[in-house]
Protein backbone atom coordinates (compact mmCIF):
# COMPACT_ATOMS: atom_id res chain seq x y z
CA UNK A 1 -19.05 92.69 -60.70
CA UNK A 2 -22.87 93.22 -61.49
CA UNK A 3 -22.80 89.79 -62.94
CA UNK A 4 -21.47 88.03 -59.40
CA UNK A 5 -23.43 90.24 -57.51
CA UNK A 6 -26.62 88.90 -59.46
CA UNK A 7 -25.73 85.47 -59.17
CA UNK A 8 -25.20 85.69 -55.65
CA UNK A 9 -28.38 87.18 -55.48
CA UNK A 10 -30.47 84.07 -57.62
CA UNK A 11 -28.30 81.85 -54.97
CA UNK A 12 -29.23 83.31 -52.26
CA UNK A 13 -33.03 82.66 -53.75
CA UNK A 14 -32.62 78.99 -54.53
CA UNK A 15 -31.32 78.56 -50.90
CA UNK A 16 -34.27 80.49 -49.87
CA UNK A 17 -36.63 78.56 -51.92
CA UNK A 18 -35.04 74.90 -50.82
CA UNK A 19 -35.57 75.92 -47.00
CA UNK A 20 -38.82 77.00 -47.89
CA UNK A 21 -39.55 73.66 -49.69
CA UNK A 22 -37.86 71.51 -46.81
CA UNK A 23 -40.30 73.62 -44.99
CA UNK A 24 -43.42 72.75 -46.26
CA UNK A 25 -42.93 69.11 -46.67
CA UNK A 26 -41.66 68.92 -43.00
CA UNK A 27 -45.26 70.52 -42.18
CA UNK A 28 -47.02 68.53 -44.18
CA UNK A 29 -45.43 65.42 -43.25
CA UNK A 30 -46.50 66.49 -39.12
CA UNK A 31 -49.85 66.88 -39.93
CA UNK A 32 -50.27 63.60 -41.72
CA UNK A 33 -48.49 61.97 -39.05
CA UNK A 34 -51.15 64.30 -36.26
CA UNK A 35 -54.18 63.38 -38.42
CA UNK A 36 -53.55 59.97 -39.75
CA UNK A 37 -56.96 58.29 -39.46
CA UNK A 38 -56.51 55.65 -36.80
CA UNK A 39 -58.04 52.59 -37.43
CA UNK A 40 -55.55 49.84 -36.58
CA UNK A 41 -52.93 50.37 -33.78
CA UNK A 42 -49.96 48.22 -35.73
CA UNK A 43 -50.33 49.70 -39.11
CA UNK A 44 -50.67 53.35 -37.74
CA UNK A 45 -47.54 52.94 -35.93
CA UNK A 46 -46.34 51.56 -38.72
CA UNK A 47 -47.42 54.52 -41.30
CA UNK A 48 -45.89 57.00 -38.42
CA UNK A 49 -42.78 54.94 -38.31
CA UNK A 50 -42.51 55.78 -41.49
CA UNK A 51 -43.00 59.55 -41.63
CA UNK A 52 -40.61 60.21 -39.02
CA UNK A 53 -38.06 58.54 -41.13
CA UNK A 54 -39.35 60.38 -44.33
CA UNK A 55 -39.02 63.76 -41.73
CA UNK A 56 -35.34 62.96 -40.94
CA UNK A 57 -34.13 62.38 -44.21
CA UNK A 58 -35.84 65.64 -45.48
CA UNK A 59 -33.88 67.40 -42.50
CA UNK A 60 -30.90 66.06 -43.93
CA UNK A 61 -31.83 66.85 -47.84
CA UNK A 62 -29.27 68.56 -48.87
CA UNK A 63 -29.88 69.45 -52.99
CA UNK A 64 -33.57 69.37 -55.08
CA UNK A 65 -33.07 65.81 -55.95
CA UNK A 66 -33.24 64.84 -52.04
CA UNK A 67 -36.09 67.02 -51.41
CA UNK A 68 -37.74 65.25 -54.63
CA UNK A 69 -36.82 61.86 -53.60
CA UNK A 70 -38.66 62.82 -50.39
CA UNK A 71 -41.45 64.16 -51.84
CA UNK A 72 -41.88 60.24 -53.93
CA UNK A 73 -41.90 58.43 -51.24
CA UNK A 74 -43.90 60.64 -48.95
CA UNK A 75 -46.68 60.53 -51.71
CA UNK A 76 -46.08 56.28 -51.87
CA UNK A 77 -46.93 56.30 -48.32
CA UNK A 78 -49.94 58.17 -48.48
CA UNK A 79 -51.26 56.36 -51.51
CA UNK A 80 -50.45 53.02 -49.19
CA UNK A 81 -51.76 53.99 -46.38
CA UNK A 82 -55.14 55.39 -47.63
CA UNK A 83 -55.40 51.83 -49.66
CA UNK A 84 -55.23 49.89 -46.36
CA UNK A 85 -57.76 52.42 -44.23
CA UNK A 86 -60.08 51.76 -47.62
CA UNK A 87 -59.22 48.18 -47.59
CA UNK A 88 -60.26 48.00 -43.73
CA UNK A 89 -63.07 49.99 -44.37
CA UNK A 90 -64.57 47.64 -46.94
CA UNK A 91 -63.88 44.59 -44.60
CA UNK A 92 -66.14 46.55 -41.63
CA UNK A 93 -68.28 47.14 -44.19
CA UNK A 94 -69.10 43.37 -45.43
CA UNK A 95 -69.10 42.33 -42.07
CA UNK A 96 -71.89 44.97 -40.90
CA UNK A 97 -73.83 43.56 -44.20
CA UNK A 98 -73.13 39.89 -42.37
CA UNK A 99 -74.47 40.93 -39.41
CA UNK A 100 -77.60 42.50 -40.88
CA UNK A 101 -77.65 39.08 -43.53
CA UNK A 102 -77.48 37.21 -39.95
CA UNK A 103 -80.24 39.18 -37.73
CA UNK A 104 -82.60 39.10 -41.50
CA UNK A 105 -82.25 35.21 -41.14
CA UNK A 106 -82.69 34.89 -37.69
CA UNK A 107 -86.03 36.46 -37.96
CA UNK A 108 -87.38 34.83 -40.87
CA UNK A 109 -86.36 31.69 -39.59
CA UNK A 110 -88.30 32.54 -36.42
CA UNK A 111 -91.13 33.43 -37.98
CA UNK A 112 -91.33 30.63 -40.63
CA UNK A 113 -90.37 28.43 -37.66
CA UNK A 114 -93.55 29.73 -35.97
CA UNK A 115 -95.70 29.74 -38.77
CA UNK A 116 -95.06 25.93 -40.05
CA UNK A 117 -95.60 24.79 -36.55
CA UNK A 118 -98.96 26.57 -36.13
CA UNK A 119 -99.76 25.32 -39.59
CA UNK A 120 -98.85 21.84 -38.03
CA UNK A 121 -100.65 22.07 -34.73
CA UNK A 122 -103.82 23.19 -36.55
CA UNK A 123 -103.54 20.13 -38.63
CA UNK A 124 -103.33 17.98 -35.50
CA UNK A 125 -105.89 19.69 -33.96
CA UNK A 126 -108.56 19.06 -36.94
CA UNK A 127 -107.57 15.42 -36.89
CA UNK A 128 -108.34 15.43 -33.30
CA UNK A 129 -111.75 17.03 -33.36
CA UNK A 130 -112.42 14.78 -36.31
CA UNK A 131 -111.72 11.54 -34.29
CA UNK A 132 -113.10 12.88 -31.38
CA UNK A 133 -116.51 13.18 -32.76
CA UNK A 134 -116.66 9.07 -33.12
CA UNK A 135 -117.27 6.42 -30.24
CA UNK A 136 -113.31 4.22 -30.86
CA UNK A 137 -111.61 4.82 -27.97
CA UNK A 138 -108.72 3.02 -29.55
CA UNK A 139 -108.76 5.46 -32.52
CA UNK A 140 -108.83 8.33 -30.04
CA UNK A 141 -106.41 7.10 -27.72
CA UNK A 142 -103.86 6.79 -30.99
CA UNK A 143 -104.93 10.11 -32.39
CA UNK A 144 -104.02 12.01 -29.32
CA UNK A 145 -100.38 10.19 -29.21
CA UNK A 146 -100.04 10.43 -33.05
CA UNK A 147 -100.67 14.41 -32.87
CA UNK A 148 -99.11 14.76 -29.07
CA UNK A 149 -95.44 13.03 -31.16
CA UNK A 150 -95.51 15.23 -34.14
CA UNK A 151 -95.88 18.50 -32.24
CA UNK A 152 -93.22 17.92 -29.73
CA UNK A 153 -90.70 16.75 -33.09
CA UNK A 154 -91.97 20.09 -34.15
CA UNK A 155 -91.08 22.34 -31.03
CA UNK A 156 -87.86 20.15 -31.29
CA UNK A 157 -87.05 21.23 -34.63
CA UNK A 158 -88.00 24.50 -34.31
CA UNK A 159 -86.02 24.86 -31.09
CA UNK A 160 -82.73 23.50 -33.00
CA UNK A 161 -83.45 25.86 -35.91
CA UNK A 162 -83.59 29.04 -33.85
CA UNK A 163 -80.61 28.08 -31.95
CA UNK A 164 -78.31 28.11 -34.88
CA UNK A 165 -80.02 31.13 -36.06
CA UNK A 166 -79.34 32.83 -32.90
CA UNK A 167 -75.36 31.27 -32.90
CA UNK A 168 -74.72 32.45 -36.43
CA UNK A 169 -76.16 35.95 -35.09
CA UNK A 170 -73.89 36.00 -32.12
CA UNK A 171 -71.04 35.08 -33.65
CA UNK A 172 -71.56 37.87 -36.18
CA UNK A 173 -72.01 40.25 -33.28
CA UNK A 174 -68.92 39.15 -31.70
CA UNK A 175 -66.84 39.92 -34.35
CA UNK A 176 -68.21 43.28 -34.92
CA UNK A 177 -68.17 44.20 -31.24
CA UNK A 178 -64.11 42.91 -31.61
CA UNK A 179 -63.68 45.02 -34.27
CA UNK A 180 -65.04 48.25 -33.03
CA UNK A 181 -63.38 47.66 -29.65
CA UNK A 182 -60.00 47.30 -31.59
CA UNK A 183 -60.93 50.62 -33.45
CA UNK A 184 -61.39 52.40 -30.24
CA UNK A 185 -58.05 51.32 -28.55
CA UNK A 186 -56.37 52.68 -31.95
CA UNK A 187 -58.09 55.76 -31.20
CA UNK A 188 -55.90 58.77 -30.25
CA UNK A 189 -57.49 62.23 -29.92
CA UNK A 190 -55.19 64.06 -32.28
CA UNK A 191 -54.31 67.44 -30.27
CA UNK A 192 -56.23 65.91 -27.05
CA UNK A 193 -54.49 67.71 -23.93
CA UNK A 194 -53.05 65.46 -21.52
CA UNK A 195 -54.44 65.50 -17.81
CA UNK A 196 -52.14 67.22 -15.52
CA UNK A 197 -51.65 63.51 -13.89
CA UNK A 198 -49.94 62.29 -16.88
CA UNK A 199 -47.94 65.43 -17.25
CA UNK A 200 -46.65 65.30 -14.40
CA UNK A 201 -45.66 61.51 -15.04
CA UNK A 202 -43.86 63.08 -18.77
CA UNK A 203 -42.27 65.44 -16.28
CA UNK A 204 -41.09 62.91 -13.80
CA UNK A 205 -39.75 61.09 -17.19
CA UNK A 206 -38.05 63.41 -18.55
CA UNK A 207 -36.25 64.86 -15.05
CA UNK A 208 -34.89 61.22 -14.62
CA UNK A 209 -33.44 60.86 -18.51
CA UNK A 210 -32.29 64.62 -18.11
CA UNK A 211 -30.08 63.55 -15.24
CA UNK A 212 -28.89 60.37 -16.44
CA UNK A 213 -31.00 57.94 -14.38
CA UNK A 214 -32.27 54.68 -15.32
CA UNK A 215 -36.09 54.11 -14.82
CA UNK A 216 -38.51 51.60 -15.46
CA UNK A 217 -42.60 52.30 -16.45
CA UNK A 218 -45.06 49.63 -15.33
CA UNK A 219 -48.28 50.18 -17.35
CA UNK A 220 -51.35 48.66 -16.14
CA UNK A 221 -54.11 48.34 -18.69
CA UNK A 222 -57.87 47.61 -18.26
CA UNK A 223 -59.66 45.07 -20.88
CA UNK A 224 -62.95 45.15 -19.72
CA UNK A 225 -63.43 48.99 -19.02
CA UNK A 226 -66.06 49.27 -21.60
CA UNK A 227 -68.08 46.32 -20.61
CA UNK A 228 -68.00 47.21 -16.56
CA UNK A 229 -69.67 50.66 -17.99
CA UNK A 230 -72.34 48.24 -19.65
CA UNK A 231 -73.38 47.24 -16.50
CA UNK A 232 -72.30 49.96 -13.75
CA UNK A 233 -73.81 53.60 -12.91
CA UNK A 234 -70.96 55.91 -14.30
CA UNK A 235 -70.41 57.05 -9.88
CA UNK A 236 -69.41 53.19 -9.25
CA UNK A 237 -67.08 52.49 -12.10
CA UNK A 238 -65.28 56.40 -11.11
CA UNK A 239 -65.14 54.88 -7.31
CA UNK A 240 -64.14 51.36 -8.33
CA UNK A 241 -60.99 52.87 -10.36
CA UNK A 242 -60.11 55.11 -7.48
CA UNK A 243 -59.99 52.11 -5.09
CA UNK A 244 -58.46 50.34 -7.68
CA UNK A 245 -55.64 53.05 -8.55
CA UNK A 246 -55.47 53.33 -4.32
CA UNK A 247 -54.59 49.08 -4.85
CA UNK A 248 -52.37 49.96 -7.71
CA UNK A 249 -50.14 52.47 -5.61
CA UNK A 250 -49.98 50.79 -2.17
CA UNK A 251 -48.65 47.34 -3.86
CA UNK A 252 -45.48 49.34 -5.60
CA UNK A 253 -42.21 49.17 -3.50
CA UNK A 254 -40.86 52.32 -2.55
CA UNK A 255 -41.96 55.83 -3.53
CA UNK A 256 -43.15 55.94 -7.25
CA UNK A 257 -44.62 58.31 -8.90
CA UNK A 258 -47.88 57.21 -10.08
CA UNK A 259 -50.79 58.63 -12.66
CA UNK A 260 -54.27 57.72 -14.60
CA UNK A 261 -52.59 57.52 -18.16
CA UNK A 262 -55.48 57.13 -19.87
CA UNK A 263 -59.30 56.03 -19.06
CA UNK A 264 -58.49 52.48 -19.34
CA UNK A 265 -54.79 52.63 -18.32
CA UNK A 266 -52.31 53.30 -15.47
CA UNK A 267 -49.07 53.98 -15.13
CA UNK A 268 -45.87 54.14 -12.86
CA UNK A 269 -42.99 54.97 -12.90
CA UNK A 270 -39.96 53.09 -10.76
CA UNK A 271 -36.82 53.79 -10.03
CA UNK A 272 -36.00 50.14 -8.97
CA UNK A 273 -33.91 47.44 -11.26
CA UNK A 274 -35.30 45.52 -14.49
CA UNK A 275 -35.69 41.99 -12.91
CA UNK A 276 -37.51 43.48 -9.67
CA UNK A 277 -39.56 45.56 -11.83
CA UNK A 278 -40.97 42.59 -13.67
CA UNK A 279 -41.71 40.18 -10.57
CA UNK A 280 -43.81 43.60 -9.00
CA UNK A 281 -45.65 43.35 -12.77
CA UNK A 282 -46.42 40.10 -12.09
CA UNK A 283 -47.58 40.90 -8.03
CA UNK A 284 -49.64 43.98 -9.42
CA UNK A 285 -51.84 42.46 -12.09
CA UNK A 286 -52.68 39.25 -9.11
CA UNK A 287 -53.76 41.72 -6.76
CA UNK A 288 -55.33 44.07 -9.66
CA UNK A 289 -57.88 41.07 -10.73
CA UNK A 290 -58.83 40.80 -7.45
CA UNK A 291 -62.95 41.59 -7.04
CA UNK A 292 -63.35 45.61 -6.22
CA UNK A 293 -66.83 46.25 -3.77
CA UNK A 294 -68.18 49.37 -4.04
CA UNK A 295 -71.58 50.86 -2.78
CA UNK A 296 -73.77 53.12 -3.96
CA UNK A 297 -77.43 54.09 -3.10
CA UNK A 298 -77.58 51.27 -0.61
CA UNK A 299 -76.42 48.43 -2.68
CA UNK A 300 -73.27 46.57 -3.05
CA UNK A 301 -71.73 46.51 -6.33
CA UNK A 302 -68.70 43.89 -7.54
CA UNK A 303 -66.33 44.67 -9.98
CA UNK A 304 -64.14 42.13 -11.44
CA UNK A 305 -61.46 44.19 -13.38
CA UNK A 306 -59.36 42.79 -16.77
CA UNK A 307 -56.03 43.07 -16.13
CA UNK A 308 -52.53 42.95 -18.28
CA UNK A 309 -49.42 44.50 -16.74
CA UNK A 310 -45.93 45.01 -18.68
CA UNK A 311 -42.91 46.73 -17.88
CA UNK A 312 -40.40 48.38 -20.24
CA UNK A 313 -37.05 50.36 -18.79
CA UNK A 314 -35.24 53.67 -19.96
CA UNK A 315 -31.45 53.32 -20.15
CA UNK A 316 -29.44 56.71 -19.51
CA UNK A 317 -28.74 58.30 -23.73
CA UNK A 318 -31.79 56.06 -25.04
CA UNK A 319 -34.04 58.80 -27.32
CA UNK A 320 -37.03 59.86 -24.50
CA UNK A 321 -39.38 60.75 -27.91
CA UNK A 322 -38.75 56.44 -29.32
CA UNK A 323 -39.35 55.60 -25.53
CA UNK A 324 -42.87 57.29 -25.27
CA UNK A 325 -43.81 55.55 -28.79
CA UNK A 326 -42.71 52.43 -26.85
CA UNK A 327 -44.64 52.90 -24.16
CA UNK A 328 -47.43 53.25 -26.56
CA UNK A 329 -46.57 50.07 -28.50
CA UNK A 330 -46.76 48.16 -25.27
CA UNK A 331 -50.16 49.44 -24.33
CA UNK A 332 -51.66 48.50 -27.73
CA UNK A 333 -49.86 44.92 -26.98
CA UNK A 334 -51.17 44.87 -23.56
CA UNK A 335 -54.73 45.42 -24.65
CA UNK A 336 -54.66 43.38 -26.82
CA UNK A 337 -53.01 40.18 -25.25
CA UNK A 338 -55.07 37.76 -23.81
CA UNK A 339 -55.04 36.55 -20.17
């Protein structure tokens, strides 16, 4: 009897330990998936893809070898994953040392540019005084069109010269400014609260899947946020997106409910069919690109807003947590996509 009872007991244990185990992993399996560095939208989804499948197979791990066959492939990931953020990291990295290689040669070339054709000029101008100080007018006369030749082939060639200089260096820039731009649509906040907007839009979500109902979400998304703020006081680009979530709103048919999702995207969401959904995708981003005039402090200010639209629809028993990484998949494309 003491013998059963003890057994039970180192049972009892094991099962306590295994839930313990399952546990742990399943924590630290959310926080990777919270705090996974975010430096490419397709192979972060990707890596999170991943852990949620890793998350329900340990819910469904059922004896130590699961959990340990878990605990292999959760580690693989990782390992992957940190490899391709490392990988990325070393490809910013040479092209920041391209850029620097390309703004180093655009100056020396400028000033050795410079410096060879006040050497030349100089040289012309000696000549000159040397001819000068004789009585052939001839000898002058082809002096002056001898030196006035070779300094305008020298402003020519200096001209060309800095001009690829300066294209090599803007093409460099280019590429950087793509990449950090592509880095900062990755970027989500891990933990960042949502504005009560967008809650209320999750709300209005998950009331209509809660009941059954079919909806569709028509995201709007902003390219050229980042650039407008380049060139616009902070007060004109808050009143240009308030006229232009005002546009937004009064071009959707019927009610809809309708939120900032993020600072560079809108959202709505429609209780209308598929097809109609798309064709008021299509009517929204036209009159989205549309010039927005705003003034402030006496003066009239044009912005000309970067627009992609795309709609994607919620069936009645689809999963509502796969339809908000959808919904994030599609902004990444719609950012993304050109016009």
């Amino acid at each position: 009897m003491i013998s059963i009872r003890k057994t039970s007991n180192e049972l009892e244990r094991l099962e306590e330990f295994g839930q313990s185990a399952i546990a742990c992993y399943s924590e630290a399996i959310g926080l990777t998936d919270r705090y996974a560095t975010e430096f490419n939208a397709e192979q972060v989804a990707h890596f999170r893809e991943q852990l949620q499948a890793l998350a329900h197979q340990l819910r469904g791990a059922g004896n130590p070898q699961q959990i340990k066959s878990v605990q292999v492939s959760f580690e693989a990931e990782v390992k992957e994953f940190q490899r391709r953020v490392r990988d990325y990291l070393d490809q910013l990295r040479r092209e920041v040392t391209a850029a620097e290689g390309a703004v180093a040669a655009f100056s020396t070339s400028f000033n050795q540019s410079g410096s060879e054709l006040e050497a030349g000029v100089k040289r012309d101008l000696d000549q000159l005084n040397k001819v000068a100080a004789g009585d052939d007018i001839h000898r002058i006369r082809g002096a002056i069109q001898t030196a006035t030749a070779k300094i305008t082939a020298d402003v020519g060639k200096m001209r060309a010269s800095n001009q690829l200089a300066i294209a090599q260096l803007k093409d460099e820039i280019r590429v950087l400014h793509q990449e950090i731009q592509g880095m900062q649509r990755s970027a989500r906040p891990s933990g960042e609260e949502q504005s009560p907007a967008r809650q209320h839009l999750n709300s209005r979500m998950e009331e209509l899947a809660r009941r059954g109902r079919p909806f569709s979400v028509l995201l709007a998304v902003i390219k050229n946020l980042q650039g407008l703020h380049n060139c616009h006081a902070p007060k004109v680009i808050e009143s240009g997106l308030n006229t232009f979530k005002a546009r937004f709103q009064n071009t959707l048919p019927g009610s809809a409910t309708v939120a900032h999702w993020n600072k560079d995207q809108f959202a709505a969401v429609l209780e209308i069919e598929r097809m109609l959904a798309i064709a008021t995708s299509r009517d929204i981003m036209r009159t989205l690109s549309k010039p927005i005039v705003e003034e402030a402090d006496g003066a009239l200010h044009t912005m000309l807003f970067e627009v992609n639209t795309g709609v994607i629809d919620f069936q009645p028993g689809a999963d509502p947590g796969e339809f908000q990484k959808k919904i994030s998949q599609l902004v990444v494309t719609l950012a993304d996509k050109s016009r």
